[in-house]
PDB file of N, CA and C in Angstrom:
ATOM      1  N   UNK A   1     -19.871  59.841  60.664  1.00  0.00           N
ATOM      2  CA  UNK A   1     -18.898  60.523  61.523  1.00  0.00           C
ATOM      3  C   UNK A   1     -19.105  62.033  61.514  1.00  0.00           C
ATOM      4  N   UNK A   2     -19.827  62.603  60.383  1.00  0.00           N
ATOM      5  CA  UNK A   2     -19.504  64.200  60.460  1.00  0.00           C
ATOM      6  C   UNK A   2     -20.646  64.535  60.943  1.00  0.00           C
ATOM      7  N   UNK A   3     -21.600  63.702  61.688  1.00  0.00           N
ATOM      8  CA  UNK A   3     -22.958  63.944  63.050  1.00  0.00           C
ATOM      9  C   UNK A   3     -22.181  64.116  63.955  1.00  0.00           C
ATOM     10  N   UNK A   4     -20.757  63.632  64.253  1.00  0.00           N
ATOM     11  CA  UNK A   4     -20.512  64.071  65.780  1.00  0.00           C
ATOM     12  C   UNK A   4     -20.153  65.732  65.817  1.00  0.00           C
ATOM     13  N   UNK A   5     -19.748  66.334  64.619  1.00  0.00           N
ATOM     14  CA  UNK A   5     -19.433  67.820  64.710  1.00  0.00           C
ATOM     15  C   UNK A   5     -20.647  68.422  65.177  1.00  0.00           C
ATOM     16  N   UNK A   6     -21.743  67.949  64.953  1.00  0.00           N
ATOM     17  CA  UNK A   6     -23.242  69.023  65.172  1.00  0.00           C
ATOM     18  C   UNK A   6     -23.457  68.382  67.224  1.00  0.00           C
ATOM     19  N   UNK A   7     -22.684  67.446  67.706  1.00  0.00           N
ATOM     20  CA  UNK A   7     -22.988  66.628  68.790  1.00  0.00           C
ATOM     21  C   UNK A   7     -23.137  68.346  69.560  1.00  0.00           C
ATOM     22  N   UNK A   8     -21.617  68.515  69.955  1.00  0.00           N
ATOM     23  CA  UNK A   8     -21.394  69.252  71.026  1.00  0.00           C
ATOM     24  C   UNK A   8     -22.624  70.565  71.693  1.00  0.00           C
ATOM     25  N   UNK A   9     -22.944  71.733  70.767  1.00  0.00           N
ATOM     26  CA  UNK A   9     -24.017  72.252  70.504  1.00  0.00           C
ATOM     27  C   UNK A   9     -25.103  71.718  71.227  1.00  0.00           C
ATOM     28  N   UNK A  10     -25.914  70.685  70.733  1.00  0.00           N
ATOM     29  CA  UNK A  10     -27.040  70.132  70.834  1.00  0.00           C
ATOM     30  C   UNK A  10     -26.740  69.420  72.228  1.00  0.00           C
ATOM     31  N   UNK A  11     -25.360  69.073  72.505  1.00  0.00           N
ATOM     32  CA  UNK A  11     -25.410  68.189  73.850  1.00  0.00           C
ATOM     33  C   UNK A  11     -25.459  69.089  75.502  1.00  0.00           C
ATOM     34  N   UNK A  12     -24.965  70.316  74.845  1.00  0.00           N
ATOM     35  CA  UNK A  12     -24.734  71.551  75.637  1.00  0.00           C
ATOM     36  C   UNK A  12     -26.085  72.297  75.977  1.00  0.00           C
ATOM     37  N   UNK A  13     -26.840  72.364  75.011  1.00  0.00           N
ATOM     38  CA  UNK A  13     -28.406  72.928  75.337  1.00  0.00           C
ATOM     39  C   UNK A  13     -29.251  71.877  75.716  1.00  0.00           C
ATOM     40  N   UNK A  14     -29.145  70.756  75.692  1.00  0.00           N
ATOM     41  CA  UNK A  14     -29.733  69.619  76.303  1.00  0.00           C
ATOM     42  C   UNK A  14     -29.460  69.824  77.913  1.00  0.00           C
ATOM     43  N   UNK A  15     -27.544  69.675  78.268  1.00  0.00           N
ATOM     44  CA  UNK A  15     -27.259  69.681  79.559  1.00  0.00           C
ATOM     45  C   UNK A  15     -28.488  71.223  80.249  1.00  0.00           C
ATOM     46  N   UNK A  16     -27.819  71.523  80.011  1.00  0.00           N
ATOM     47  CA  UNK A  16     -28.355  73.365  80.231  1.00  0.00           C
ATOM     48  C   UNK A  16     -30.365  73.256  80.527  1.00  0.00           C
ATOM     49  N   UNK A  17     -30.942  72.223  79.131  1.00  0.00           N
ATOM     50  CA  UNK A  17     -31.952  72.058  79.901  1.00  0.00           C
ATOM     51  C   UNK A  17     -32.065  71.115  80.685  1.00  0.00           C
ATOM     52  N   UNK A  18     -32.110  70.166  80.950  1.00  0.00           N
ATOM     53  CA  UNK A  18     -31.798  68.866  81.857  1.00  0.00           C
ATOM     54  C   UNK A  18     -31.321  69.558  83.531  1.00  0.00           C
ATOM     55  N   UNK A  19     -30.402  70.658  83.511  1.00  0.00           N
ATOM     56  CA  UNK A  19     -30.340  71.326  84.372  1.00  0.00           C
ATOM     57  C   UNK A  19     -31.546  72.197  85.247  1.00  0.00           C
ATOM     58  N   UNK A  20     -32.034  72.812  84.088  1.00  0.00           N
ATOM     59  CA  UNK A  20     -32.786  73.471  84.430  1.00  0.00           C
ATOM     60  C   UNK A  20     -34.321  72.580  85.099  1.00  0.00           C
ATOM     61  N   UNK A  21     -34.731  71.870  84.432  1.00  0.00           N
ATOM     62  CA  UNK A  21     -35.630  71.153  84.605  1.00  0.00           C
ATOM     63  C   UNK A  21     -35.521  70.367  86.126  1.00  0.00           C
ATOM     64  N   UNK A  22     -33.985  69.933  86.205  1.00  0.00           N
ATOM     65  CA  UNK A  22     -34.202  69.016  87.507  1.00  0.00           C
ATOM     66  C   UNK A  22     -33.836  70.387  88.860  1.00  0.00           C
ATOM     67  N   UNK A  23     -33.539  71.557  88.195  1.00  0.00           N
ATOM     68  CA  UNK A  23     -33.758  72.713  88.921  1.00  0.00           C
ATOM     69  C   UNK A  23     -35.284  72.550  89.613  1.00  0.00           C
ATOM     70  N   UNK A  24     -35.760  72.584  88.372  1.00  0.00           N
ATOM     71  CA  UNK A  24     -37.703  72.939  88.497  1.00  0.00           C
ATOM     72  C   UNK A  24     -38.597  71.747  89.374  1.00  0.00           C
ATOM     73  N   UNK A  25     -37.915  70.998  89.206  1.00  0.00           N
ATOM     74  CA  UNK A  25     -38.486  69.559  89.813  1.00  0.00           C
ATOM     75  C   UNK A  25     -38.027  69.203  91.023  1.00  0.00           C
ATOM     76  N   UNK A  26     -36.735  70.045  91.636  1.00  0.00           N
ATOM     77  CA  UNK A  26     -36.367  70.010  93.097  1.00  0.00           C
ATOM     78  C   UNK A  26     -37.178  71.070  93.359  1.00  0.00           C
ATOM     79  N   UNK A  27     -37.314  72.081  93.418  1.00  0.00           N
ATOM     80  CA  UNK A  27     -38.387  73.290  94.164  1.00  0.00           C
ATOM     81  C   UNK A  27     -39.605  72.794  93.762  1.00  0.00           C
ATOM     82  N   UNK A  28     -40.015  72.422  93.246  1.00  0.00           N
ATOM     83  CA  UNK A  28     -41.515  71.768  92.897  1.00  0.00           C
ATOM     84  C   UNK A  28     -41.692  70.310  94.102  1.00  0.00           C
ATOM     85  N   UNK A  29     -40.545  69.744  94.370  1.00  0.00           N
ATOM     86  CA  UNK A  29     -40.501  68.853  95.493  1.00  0.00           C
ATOM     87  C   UNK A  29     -40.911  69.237  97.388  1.00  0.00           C
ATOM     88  N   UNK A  30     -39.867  69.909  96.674  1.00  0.00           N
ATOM     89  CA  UNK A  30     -39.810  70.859  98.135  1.00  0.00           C
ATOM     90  C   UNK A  30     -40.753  71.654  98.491  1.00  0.00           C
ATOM     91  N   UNK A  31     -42.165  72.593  97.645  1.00  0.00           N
ATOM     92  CA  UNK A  31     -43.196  73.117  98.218  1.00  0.00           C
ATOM     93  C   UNK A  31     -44.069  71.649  98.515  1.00  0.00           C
ATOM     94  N   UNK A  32     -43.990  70.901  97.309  1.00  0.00           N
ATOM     95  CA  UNK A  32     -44.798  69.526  97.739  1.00  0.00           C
ATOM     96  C   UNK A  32     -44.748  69.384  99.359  1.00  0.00           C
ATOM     97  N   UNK A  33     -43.228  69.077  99.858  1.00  0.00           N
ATOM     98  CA  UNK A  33     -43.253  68.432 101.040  1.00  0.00           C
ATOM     99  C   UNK A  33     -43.482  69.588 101.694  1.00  0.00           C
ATOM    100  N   UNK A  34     -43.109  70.678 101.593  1.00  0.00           N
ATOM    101  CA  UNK A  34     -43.304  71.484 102.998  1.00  0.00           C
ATOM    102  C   UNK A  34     -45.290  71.641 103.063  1.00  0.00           C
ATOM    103  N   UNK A  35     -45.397  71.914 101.833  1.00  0.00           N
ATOM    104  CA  UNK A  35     -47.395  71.572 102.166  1.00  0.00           C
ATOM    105  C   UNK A  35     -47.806  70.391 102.548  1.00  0.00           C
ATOM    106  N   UNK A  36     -47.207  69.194 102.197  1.00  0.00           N
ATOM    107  CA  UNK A  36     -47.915  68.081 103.102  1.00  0.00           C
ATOM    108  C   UNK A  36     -47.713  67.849 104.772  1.00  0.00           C
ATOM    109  N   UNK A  37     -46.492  68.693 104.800  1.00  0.00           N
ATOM    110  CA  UNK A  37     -45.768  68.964 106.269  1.00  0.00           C
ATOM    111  C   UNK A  37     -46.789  69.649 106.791  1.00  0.00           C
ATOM    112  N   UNK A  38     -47.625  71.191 106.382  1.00  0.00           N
ATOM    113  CA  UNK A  38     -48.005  71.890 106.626  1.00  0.00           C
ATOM    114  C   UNK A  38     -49.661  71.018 107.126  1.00  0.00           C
ATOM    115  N   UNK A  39     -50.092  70.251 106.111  1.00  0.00           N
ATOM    116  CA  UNK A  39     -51.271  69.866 106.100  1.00  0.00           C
ATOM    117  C   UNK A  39     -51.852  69.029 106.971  1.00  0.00           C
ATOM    118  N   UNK A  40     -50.850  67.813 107.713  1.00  0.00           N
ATOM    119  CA  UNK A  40     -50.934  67.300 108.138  1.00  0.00           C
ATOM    120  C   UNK A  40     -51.053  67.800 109.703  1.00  0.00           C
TER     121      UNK A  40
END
C-alpha cells in the first residue's frame, strides 16, 4: 500500500509524457500526409 504514495508523481510525468509524444506523433502524421498529398 505505501507504493501508491510514490503513484501520483510518476503517473503525472508519464501523463505529461504520453502527452507530449502523441503531440509528436500527430505532427509527424500530418507532414507524412501532406508529403504523400504533395507527391502524388
Amino acid at each position: 500500500m505505501s507504493i501508491l504514495c510514490f503513484l501520483p508523481p510518476y503517473f503525472e510525468s508519464i501523463y505529461i509524457l504520453l502527452a507530449l509524444y502523441v503531440d509528436n506523433f500527430y505532427y509527424v502524421f500530418l507532414c507524412f500526409v501532406i508529403i504523400l498529398l504533395f507527391s502524388v
